[in-house]
N, C-alpha and C. Protein backbone atom coordinates (compact mmCIF):
# COMPACT_ATOMS: atom_id res chain seq x y z
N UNK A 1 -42.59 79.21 -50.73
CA UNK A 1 -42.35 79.05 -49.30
C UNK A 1 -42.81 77.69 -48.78
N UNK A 2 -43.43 77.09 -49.24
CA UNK A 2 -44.45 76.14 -48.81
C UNK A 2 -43.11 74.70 -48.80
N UNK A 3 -42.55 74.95 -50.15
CA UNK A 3 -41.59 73.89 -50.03
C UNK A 3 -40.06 73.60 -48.63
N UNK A 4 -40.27 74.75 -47.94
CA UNK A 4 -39.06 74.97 -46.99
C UNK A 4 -40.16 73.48 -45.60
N UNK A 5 -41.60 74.01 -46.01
CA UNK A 5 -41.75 72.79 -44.80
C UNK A 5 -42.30 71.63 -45.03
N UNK A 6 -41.27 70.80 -46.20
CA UNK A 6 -41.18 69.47 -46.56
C UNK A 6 -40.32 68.62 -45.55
N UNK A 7 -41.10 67.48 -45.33
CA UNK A 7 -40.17 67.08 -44.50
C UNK A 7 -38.68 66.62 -44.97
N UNK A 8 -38.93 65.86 -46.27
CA UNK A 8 -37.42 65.91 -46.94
C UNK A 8 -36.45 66.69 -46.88
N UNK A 9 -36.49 67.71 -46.91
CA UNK A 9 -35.76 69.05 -46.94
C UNK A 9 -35.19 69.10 -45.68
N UNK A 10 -35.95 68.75 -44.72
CA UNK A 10 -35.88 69.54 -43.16
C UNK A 10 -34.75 68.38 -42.99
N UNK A 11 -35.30 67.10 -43.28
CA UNK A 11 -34.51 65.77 -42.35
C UNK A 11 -33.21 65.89 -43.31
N UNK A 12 -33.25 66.23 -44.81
CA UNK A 12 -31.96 66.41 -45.33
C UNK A 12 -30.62 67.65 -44.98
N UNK A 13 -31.35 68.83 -44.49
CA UNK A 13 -30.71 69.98 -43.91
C UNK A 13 -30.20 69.51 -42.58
N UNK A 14 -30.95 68.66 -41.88
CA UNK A 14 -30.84 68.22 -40.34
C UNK A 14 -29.26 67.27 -40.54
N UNK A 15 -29.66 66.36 -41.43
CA UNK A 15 -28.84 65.40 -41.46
C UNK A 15 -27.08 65.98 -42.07
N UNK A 16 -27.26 66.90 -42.89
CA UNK A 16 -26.07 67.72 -43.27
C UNK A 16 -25.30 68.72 -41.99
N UNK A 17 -25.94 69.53 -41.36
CA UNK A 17 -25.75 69.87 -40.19
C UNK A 17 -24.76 69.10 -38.94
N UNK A 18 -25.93 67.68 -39.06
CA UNK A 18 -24.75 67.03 -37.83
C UNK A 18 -24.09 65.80 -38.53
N UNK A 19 -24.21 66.29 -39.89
CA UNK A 19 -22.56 65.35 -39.93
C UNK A 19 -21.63 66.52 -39.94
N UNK A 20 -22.00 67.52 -40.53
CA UNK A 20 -20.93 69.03 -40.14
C UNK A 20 -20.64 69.04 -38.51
N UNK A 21 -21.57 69.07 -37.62
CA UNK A 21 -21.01 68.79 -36.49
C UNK A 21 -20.26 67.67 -35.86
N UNK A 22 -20.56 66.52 -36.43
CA UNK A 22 -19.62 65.31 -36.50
C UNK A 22 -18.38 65.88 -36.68
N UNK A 23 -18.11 66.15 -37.74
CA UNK A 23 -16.66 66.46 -38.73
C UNK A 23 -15.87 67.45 -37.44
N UNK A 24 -16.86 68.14 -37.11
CA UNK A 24 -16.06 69.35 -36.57
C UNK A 24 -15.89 68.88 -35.28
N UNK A 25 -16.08 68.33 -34.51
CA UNK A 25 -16.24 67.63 -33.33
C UNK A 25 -14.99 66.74 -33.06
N UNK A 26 -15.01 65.71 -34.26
CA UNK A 26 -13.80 65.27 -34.57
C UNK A 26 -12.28 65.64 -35.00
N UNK A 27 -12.49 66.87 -35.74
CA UNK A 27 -11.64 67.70 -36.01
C UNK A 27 -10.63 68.62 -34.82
N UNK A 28 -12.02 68.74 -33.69
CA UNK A 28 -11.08 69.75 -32.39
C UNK A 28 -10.83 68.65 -31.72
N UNK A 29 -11.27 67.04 -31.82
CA UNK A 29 -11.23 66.19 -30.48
C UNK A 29 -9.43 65.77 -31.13
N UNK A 30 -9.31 66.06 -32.60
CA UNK A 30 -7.75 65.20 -32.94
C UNK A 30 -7.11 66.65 -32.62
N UNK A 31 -7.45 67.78 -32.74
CA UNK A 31 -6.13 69.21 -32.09
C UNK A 31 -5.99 69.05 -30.77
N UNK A 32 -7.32 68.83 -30.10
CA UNK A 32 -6.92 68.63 -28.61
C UNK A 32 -5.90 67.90 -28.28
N UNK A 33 -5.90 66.57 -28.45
CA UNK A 33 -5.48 65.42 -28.64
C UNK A 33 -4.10 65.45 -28.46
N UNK A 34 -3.31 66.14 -30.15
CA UNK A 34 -2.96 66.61 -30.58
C UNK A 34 -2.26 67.36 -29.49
N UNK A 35 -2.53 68.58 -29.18
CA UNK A 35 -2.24 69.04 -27.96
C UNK A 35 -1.54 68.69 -27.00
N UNK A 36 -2.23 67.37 -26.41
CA UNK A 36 -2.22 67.03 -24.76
C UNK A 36 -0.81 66.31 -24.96
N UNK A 37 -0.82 65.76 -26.41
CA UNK A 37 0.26 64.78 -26.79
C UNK A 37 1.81 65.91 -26.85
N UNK A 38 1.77 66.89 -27.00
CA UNK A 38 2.92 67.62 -27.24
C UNK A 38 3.25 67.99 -25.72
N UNK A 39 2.32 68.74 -25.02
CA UNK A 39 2.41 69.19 -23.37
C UNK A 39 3.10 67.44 -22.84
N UNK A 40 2.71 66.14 -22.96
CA UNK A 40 3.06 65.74 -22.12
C UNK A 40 4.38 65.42 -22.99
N UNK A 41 4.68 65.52 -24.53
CA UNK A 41 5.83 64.88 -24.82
C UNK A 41 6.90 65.91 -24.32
N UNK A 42 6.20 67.12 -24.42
CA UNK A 42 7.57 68.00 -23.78
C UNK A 42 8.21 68.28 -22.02
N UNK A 43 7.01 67.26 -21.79
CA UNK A 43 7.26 67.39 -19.70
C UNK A 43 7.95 65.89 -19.51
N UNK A 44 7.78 64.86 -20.72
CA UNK A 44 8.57 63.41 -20.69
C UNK A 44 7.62 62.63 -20.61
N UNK A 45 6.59 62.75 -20.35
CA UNK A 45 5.63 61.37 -19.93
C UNK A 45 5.11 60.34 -20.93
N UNK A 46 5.43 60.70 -22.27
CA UNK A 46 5.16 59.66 -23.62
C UNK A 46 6.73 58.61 -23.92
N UNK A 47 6.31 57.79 -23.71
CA UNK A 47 7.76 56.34 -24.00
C UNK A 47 8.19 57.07 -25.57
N UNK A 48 7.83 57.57 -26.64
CA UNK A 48 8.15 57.83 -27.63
C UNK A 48 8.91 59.37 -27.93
N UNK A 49 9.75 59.12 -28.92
CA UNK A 49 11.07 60.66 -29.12
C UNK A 49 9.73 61.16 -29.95
């Protein structure tokens, strides 16, 4: 047990975490995106077919 409160461990679990939240962050910000881009291509407001 003693080894769970290394700091290595902690700052390496920490650091895996929010690049997982990075990833995923980035991941809903390009569906959104993604998204907003279809709603406005289908109402006309994007210069592109």
């Amino acid at each position: 047990m003693v080894g769970i409160y290394n700091p290595d461990i902690i700052s390496k679990s920490m650091e895996r975490i929010s690049k997982k939240f990075v990833e995923t962050s980035q991941e809903n910000y390009a569906k959104t995106m993604n998204w907003q881009y279809h709603i406005m291509h289908s109402i006309g407001c994007t210069p592109t077919d």
